[in-house]
PDBML (XML) file of the C-alpha atoms, coordinates in Angstrom:
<?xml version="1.0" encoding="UTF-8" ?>
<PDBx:datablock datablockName="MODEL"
   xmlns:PDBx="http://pdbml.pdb.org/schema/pdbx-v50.xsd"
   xmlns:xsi="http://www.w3.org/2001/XMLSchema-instance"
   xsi:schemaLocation="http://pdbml.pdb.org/schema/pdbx-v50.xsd pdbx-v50.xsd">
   <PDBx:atom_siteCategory>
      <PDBx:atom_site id="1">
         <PDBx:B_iso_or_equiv>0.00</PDBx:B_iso_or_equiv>
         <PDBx:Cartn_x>0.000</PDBx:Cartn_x>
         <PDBx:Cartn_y>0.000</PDBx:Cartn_y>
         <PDBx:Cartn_z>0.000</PDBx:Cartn_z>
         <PDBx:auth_asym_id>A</PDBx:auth_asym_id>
         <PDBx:auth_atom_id>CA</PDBx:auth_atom_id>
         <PDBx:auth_comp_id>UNK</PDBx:auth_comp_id>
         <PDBx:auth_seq_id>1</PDBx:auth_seq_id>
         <PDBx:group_PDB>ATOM</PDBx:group_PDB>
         <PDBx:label_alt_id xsi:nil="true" />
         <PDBx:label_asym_id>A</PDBx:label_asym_id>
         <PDBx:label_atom_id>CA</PDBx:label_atom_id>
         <PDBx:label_comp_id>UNK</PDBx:label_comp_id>
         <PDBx:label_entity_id>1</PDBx:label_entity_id>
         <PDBx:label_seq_id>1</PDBx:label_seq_id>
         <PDBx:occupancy>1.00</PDBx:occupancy>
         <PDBx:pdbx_PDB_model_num>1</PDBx:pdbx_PDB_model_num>
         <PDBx:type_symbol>C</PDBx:type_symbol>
      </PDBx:atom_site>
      <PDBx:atom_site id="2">
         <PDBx:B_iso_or_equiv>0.00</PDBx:B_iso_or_equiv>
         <PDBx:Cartn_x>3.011</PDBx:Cartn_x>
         <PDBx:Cartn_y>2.261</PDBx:Cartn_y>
         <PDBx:Cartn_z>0.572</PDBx:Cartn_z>
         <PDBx:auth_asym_id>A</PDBx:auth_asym_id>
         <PDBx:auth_atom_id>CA</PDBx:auth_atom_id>
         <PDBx:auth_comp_id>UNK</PDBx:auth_comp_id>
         <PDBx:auth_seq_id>2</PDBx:auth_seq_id>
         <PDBx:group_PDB>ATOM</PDBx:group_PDB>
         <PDBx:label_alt_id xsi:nil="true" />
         <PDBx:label_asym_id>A</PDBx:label_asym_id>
         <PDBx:label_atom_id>CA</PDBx:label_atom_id>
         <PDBx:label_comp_id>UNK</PDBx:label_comp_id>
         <PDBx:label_entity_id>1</PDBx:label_entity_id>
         <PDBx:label_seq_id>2</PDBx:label_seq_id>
         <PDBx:occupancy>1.00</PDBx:occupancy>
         <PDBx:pdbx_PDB_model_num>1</PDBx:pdbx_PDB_model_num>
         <PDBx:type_symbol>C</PDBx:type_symbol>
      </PDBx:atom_site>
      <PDBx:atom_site id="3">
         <PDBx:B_iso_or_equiv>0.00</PDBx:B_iso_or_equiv>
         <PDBx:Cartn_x>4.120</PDBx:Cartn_x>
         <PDBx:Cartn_y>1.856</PDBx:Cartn_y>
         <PDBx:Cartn_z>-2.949</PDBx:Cartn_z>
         <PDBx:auth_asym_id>A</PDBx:auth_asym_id>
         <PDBx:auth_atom_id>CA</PDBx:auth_atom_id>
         <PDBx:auth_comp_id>UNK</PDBx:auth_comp_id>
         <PDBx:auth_seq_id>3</PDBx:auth_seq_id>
         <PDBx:group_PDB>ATOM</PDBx:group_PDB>
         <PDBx:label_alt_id xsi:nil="true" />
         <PDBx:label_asym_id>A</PDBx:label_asym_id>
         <PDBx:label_atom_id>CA</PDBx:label_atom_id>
         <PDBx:label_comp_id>UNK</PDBx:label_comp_id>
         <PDBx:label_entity_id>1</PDBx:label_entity_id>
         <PDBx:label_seq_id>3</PDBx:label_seq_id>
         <PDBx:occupancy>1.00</PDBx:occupancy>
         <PDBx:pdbx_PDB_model_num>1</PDBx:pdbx_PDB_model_num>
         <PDBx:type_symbol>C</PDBx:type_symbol>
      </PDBx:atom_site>
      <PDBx:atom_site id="4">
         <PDBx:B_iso_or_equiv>0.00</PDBx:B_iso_or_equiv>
         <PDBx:Cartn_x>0.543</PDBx:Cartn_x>
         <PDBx:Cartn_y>1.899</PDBx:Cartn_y>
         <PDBx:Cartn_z>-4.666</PDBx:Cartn_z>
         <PDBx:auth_asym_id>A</PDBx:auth_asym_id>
         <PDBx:auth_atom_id>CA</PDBx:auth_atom_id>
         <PDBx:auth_comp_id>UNK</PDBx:auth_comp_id>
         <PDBx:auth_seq_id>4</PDBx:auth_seq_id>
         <PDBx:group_PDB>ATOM</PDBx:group_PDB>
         <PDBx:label_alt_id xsi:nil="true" />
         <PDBx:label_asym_id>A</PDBx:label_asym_id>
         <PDBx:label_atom_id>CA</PDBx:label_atom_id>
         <PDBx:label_comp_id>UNK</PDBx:label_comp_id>
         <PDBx:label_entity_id>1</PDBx:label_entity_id>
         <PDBx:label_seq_id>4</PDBx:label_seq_id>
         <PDBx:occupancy>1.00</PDBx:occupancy>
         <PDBx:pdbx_PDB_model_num>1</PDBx:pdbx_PDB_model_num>
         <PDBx:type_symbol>C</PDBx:type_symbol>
      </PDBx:atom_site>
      <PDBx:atom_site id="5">
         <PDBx:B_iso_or_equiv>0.00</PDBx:B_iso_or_equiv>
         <PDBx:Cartn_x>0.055</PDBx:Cartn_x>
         <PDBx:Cartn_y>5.648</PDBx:Cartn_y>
         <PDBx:Cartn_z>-2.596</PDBx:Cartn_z>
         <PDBx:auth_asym_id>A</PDBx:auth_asym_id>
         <PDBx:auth_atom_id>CA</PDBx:auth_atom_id>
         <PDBx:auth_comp_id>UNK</PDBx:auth_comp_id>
         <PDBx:auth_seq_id>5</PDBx:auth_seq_id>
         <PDBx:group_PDB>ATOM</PDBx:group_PDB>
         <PDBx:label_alt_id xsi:nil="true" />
         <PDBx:label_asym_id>A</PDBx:label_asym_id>
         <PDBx:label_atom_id>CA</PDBx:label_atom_id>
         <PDBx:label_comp_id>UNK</PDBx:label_comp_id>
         <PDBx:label_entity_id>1</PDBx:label_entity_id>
         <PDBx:label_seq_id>5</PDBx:label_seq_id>
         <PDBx:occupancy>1.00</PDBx:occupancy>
         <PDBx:pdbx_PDB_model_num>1</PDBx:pdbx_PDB_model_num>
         <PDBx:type_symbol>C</PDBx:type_symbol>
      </PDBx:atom_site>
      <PDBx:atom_site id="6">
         <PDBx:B_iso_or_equiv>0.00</PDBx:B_iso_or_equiv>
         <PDBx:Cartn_x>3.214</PDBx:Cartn_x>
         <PDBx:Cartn_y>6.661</PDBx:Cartn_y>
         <PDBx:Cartn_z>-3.616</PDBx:Cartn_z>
         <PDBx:auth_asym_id>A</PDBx:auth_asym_id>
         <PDBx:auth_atom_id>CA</PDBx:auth_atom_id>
         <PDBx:auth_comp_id>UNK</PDBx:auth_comp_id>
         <PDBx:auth_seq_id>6</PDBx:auth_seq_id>
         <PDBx:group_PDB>ATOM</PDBx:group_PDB>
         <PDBx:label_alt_id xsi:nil="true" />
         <PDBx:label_asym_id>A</PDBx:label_asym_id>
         <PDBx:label_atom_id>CA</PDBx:label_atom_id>
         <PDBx:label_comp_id>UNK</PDBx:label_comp_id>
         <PDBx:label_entity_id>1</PDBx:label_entity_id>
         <PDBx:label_seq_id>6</PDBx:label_seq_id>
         <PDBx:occupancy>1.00</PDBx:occupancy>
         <PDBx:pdbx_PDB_model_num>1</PDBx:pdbx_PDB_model_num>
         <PDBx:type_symbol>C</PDBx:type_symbol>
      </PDBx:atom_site>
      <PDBx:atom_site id="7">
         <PDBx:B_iso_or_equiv>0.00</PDBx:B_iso_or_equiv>
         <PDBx:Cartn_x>3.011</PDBx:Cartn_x>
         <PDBx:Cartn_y>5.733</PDBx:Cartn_y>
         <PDBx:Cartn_z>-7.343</PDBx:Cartn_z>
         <PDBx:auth_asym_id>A</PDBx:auth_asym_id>
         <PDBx:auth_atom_id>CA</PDBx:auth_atom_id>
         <PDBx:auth_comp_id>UNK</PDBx:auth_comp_id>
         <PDBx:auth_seq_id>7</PDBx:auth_seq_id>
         <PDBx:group_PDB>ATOM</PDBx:group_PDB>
         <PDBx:label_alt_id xsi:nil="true" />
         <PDBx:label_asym_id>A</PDBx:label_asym_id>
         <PDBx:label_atom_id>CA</PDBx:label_atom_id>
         <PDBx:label_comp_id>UNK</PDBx:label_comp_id>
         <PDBx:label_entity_id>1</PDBx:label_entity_id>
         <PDBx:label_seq_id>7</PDBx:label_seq_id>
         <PDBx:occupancy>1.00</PDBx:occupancy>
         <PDBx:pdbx_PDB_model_num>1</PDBx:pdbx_PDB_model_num>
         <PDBx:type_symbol>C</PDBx:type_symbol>
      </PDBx:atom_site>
      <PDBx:atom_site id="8">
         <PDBx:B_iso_or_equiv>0.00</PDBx:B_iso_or_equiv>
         <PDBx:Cartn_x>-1.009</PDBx:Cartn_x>
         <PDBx:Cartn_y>6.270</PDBx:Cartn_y>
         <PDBx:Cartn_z>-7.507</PDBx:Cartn_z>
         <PDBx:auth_asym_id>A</PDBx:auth_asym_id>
         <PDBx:auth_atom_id>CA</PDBx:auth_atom_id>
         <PDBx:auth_comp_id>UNK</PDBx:auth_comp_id>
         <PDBx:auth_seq_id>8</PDBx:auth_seq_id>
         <PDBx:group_PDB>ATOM</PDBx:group_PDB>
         <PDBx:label_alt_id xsi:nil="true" />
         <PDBx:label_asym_id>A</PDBx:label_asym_id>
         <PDBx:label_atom_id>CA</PDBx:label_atom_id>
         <PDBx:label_comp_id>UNK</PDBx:label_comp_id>
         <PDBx:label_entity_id>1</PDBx:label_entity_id>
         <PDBx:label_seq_id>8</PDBx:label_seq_id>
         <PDBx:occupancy>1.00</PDBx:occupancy>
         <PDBx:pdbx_PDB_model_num>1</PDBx:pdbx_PDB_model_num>
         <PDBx:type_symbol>C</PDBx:type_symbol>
      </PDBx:atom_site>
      <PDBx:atom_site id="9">
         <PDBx:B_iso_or_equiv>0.00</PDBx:B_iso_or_equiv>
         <PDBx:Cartn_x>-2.184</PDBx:Cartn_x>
         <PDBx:Cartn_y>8.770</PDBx:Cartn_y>
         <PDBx:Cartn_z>-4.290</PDBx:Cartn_z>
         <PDBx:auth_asym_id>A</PDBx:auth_asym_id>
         <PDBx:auth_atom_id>CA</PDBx:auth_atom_id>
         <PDBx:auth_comp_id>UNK</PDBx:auth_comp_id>
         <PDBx:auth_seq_id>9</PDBx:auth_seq_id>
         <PDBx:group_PDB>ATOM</PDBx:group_PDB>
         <PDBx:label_alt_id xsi:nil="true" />
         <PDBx:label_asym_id>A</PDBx:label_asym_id>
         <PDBx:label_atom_id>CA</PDBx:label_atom_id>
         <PDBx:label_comp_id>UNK</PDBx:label_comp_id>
         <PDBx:label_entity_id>1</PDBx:label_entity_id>
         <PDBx:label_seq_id>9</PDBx:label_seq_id>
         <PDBx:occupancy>1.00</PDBx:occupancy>
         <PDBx:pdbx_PDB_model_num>1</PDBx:pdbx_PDB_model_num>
         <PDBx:type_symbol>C</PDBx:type_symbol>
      </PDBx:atom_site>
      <PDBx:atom_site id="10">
         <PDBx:B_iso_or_equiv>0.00</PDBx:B_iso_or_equiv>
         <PDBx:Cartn_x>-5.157</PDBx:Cartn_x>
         <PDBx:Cartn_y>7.755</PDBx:Cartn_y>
         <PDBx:Cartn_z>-3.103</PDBx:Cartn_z>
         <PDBx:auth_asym_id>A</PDBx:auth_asym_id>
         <PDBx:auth_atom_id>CA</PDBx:auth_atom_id>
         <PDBx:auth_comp_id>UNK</PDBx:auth_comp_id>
         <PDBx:auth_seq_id>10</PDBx:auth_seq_id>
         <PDBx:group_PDB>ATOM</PDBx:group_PDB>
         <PDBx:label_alt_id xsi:nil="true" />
         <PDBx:label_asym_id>A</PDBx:label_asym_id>
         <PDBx:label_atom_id>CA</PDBx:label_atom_id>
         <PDBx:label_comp_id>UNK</PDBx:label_comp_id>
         <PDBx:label_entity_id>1</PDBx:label_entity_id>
         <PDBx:label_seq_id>10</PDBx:label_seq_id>
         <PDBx:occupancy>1.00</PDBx:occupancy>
         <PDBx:pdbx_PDB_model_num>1</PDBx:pdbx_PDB_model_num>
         <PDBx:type_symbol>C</PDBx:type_symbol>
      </PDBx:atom_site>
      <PDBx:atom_site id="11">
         <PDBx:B_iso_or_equiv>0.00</PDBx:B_iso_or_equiv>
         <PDBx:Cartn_x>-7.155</PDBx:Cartn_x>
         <PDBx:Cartn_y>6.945</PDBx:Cartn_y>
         <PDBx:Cartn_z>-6.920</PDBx:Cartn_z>
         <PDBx:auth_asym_id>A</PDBx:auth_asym_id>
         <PDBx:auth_atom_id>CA</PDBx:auth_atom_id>
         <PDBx:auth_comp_id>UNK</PDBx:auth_comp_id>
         <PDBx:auth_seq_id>11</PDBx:auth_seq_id>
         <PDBx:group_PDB>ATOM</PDBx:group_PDB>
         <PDBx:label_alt_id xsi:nil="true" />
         <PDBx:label_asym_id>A</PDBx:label_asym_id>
         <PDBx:label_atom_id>CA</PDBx:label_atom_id>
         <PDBx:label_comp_id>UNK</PDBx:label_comp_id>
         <PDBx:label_entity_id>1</PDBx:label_entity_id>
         <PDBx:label_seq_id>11</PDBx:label_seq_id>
         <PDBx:occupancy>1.00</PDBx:occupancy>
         <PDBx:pdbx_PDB_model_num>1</PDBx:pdbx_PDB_model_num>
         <PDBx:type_symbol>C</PDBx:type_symbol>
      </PDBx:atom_site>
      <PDBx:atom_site id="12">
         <PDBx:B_iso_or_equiv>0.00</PDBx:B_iso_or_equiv>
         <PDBx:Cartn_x>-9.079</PDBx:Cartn_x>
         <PDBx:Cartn_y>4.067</PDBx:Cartn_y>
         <PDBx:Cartn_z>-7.592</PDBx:Cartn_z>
         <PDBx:auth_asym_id>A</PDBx:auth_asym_id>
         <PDBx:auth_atom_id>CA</PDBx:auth_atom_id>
         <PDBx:auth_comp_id>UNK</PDBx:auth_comp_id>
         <PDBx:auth_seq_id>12</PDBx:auth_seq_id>
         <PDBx:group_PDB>ATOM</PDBx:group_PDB>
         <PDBx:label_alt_id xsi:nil="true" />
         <PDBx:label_asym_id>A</PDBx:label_asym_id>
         <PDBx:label_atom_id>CA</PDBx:label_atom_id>
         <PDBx:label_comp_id>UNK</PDBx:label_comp_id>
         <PDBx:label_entity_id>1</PDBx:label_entity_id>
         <PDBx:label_seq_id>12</PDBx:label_seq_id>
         <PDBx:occupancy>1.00</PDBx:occupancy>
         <PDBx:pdbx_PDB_model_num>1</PDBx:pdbx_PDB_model_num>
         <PDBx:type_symbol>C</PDBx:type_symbol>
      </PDBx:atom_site>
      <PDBx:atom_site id="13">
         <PDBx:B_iso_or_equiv>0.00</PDBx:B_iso_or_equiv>
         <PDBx:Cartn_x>-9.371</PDBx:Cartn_x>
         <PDBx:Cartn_y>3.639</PDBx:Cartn_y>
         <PDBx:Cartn_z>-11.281</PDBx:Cartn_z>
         <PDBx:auth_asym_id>A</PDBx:auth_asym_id>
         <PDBx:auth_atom_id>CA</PDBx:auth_atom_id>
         <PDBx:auth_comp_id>UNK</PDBx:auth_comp_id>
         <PDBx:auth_seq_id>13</PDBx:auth_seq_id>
         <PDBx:group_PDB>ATOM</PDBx:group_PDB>
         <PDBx:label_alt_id xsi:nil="true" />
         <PDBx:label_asym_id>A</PDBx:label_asym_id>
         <PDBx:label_atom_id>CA</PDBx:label_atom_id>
         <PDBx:label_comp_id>UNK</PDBx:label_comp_id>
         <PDBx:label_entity_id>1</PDBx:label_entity_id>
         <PDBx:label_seq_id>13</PDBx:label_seq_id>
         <PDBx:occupancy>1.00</PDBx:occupancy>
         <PDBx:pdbx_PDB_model_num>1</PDBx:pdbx_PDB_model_num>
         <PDBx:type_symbol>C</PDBx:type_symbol>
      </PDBx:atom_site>
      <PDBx:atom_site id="14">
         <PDBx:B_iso_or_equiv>0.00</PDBx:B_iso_or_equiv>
         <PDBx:Cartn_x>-12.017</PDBx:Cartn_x>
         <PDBx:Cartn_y>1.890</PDBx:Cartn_y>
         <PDBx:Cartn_z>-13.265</PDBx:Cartn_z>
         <PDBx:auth_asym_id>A</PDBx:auth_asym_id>
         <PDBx:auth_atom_id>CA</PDBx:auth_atom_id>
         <PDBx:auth_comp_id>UNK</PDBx:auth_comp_id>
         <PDBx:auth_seq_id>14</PDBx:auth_seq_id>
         <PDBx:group_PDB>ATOM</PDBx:group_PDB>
         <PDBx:label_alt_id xsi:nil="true" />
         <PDBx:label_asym_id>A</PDBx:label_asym_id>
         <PDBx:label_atom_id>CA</PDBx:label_atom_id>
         <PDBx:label_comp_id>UNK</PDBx:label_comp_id>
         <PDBx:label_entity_id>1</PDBx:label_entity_id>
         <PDBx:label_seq_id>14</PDBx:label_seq_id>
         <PDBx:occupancy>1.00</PDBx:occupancy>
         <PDBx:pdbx_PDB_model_num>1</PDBx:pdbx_PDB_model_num>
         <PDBx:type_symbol>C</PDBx:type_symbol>
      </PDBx:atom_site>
      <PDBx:atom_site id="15">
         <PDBx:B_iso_or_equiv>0.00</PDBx:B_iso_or_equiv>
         <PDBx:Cartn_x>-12.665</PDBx:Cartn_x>
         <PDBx:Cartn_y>1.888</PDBx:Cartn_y>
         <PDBx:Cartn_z>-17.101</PDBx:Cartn_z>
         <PDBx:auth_asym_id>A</PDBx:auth_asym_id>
         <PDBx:auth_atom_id>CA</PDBx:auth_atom_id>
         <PDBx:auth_comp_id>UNK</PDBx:auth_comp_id>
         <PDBx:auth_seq_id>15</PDBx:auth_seq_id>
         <PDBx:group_PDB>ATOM</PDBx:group_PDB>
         <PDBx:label_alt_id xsi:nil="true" />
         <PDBx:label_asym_id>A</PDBx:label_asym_id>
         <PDBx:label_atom_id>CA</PDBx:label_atom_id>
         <PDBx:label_comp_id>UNK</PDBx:label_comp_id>
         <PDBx:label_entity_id>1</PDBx:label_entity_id>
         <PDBx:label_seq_id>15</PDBx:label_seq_id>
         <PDBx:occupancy>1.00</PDBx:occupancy>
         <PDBx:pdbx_PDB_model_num>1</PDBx:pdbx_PDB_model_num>
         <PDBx:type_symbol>C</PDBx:type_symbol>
      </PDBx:atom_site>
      <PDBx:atom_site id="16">
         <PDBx:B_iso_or_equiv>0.00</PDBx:B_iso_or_equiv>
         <PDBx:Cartn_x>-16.056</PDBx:Cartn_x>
         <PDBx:Cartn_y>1.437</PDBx:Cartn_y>
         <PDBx:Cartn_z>-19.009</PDBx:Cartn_z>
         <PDBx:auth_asym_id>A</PDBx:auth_asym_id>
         <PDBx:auth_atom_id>CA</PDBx:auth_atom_id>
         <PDBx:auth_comp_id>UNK</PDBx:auth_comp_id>
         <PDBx:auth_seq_id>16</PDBx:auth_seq_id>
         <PDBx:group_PDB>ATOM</PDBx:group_PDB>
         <PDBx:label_alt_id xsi:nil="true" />
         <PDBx:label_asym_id>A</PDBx:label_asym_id>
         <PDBx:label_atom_id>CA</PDBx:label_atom_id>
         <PDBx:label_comp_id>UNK</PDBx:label_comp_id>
         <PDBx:label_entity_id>1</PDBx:label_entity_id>
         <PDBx:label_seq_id>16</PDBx:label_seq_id>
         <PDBx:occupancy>1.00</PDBx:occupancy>
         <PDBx:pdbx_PDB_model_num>1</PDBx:pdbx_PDB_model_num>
         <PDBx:type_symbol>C</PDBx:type_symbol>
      </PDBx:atom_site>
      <PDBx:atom_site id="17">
         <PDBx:B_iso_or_equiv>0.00</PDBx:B_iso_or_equiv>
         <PDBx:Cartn_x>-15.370</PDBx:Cartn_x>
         <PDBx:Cartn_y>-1.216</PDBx:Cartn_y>
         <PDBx:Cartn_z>-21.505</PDBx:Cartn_z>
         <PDBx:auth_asym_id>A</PDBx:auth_asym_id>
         <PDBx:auth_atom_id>CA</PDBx:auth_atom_id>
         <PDBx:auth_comp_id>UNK</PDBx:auth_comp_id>
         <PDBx:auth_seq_id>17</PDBx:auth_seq_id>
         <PDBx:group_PDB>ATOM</PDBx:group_PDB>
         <PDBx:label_alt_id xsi:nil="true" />
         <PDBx:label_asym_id>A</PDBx:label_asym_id>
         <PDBx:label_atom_id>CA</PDBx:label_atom_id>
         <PDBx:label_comp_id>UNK</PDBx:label_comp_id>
         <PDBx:label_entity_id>1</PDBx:label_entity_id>
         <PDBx:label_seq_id>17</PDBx:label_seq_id>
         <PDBx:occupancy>1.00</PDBx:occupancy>
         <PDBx:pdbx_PDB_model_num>1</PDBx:pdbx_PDB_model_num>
         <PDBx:type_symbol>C</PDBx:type_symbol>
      </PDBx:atom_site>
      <PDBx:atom_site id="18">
         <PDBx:B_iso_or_equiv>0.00</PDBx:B_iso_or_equiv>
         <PDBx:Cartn_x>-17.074</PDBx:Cartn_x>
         <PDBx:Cartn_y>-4.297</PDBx:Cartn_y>
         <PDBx:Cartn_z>-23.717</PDBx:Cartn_z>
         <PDBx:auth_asym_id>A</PDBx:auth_asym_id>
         <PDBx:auth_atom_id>CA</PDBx:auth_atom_id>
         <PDBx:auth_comp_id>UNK</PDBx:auth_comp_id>
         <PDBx:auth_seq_id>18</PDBx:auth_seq_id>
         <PDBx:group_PDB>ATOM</PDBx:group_PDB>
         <PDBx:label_alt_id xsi:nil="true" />
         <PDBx:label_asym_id>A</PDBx:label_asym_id>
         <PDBx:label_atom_id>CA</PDBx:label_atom_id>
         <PDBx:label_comp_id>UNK</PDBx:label_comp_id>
         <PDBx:label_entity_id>1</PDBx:label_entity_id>
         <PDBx:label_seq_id>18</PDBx:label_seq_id>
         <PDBx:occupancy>1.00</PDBx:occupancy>
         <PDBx:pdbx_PDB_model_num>1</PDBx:pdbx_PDB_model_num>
         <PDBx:type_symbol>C</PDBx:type_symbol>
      </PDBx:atom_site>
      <PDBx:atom_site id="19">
         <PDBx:B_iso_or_equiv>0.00</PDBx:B_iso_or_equiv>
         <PDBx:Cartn_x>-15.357</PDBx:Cartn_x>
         <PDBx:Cartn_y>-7.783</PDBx:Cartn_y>
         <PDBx:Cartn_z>-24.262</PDBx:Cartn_z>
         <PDBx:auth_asym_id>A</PDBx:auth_asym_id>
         <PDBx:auth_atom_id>CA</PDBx:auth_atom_id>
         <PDBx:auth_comp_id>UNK</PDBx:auth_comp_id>
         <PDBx:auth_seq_id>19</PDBx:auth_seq_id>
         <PDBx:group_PDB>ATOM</PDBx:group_PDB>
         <PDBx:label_alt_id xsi:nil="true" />
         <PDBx:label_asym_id>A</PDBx:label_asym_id>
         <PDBx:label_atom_id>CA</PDBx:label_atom_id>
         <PDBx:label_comp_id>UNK</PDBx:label_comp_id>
         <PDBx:label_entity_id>1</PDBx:label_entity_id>
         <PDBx:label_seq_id>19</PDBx:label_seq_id>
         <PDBx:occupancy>1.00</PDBx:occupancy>
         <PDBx:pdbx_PDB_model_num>1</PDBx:pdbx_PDB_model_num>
         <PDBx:type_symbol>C</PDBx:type_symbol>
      </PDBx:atom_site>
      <PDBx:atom_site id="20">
         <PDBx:B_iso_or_equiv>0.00</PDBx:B_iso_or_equiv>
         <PDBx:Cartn_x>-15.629</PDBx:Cartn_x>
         <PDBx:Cartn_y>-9.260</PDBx:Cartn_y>
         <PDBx:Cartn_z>-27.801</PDBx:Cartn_z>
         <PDBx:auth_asym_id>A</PDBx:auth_asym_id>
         <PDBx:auth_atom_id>CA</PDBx:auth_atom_id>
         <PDBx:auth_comp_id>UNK</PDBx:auth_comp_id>
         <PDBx:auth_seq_id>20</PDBx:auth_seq_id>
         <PDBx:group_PDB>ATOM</PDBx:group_PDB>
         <PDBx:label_alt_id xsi:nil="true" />
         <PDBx:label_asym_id>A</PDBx:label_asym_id>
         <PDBx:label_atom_id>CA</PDBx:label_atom_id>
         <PDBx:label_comp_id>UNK</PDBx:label_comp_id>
         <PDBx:label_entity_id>1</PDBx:label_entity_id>
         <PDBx:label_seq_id>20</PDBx:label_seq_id>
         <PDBx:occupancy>1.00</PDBx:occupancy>
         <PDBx:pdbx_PDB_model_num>1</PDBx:pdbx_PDB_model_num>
         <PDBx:type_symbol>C</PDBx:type_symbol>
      </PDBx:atom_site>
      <PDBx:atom_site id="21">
         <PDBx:B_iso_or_equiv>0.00</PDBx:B_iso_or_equiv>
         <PDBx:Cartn_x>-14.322</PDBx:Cartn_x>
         <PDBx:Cartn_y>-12.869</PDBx:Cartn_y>
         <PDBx:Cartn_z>-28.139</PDBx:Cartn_z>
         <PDBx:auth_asym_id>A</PDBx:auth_asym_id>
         <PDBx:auth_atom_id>CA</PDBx:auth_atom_id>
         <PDBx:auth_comp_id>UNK</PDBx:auth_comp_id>
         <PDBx:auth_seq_id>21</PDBx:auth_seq_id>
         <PDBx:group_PDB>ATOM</PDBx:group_PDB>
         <PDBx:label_alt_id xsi:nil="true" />
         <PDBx:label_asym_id>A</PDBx:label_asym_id>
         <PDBx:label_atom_id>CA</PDBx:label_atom_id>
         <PDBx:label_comp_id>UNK</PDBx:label_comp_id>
         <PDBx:label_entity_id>1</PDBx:label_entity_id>
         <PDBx:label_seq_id>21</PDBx:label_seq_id>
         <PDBx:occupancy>1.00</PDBx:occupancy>
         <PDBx:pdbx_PDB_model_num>1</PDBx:pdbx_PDB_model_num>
         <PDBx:type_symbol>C</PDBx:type_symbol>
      </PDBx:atom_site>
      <PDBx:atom_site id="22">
         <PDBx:B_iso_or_equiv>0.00</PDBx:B_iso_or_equiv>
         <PDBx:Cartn_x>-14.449</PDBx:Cartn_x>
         <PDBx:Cartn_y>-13.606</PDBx:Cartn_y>
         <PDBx:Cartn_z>-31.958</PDBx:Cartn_z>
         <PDBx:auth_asym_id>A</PDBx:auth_asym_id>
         <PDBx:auth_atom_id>CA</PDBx:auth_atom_id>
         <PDBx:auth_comp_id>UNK</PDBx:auth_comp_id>
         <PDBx:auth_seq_id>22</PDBx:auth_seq_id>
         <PDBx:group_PDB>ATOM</PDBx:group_PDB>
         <PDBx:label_alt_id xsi:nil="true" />
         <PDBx:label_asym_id>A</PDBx:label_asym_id>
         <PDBx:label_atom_id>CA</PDBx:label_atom_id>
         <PDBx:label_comp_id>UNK</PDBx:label_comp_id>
         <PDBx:label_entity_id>1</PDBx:label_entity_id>
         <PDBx:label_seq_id>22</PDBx:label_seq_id>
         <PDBx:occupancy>1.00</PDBx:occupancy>
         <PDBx:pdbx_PDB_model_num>1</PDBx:pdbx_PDB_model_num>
         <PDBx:type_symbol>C</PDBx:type_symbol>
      </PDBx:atom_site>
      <PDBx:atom_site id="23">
         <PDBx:B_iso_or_equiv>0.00</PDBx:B_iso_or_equiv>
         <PDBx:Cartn_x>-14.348</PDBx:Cartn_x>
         <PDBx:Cartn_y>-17.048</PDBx:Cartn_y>
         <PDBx:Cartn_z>-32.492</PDBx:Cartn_z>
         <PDBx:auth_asym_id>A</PDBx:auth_asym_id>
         <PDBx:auth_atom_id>CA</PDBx:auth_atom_id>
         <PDBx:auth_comp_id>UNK</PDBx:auth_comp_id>
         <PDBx:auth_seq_id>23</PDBx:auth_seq_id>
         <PDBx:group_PDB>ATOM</PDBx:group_PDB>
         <PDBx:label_alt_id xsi:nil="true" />
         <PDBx:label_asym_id>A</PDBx:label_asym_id>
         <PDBx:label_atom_id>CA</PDBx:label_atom_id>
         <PDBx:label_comp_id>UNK</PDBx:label_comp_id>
         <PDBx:label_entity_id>1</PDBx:label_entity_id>
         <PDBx:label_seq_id>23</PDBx:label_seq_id>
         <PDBx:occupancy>1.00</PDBx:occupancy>
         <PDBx:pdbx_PDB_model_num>1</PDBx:pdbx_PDB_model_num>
         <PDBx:type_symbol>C</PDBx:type_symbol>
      </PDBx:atom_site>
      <PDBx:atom_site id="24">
         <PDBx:B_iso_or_equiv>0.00</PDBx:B_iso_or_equiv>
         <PDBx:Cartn_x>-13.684</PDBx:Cartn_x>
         <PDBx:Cartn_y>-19.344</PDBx:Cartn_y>
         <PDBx:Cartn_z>-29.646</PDBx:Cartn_z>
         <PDBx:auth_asym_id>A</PDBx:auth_asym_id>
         <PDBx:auth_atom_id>CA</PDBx:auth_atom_id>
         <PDBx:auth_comp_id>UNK</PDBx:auth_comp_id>
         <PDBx:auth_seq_id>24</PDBx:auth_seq_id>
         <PDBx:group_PDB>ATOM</PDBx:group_PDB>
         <PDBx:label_alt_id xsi:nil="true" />
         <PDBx:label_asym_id>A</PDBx:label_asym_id>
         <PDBx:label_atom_id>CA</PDBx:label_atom_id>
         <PDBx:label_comp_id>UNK</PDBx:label_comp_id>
         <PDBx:label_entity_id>1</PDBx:label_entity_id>
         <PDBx:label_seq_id>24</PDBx:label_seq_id>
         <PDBx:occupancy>1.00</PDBx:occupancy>
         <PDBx:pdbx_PDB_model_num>1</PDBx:pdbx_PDB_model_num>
         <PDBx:type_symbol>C</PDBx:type_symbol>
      </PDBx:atom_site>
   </PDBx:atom_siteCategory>
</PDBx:datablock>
């Protein structure tokens, strides 16, 4: 945790975002 603050404060990131698996 004392890296991830010091690299990334105190942000939680997230990302709106689809999957698409073409051919399986």
């Amino acid at each position: 945790n004392l890296v991830r603050e010091r690299y990334n404060g105190n942000f939680g990131y997230f990302n709106v975002n689809t999957h698409i698996n073409p051919t399986n």
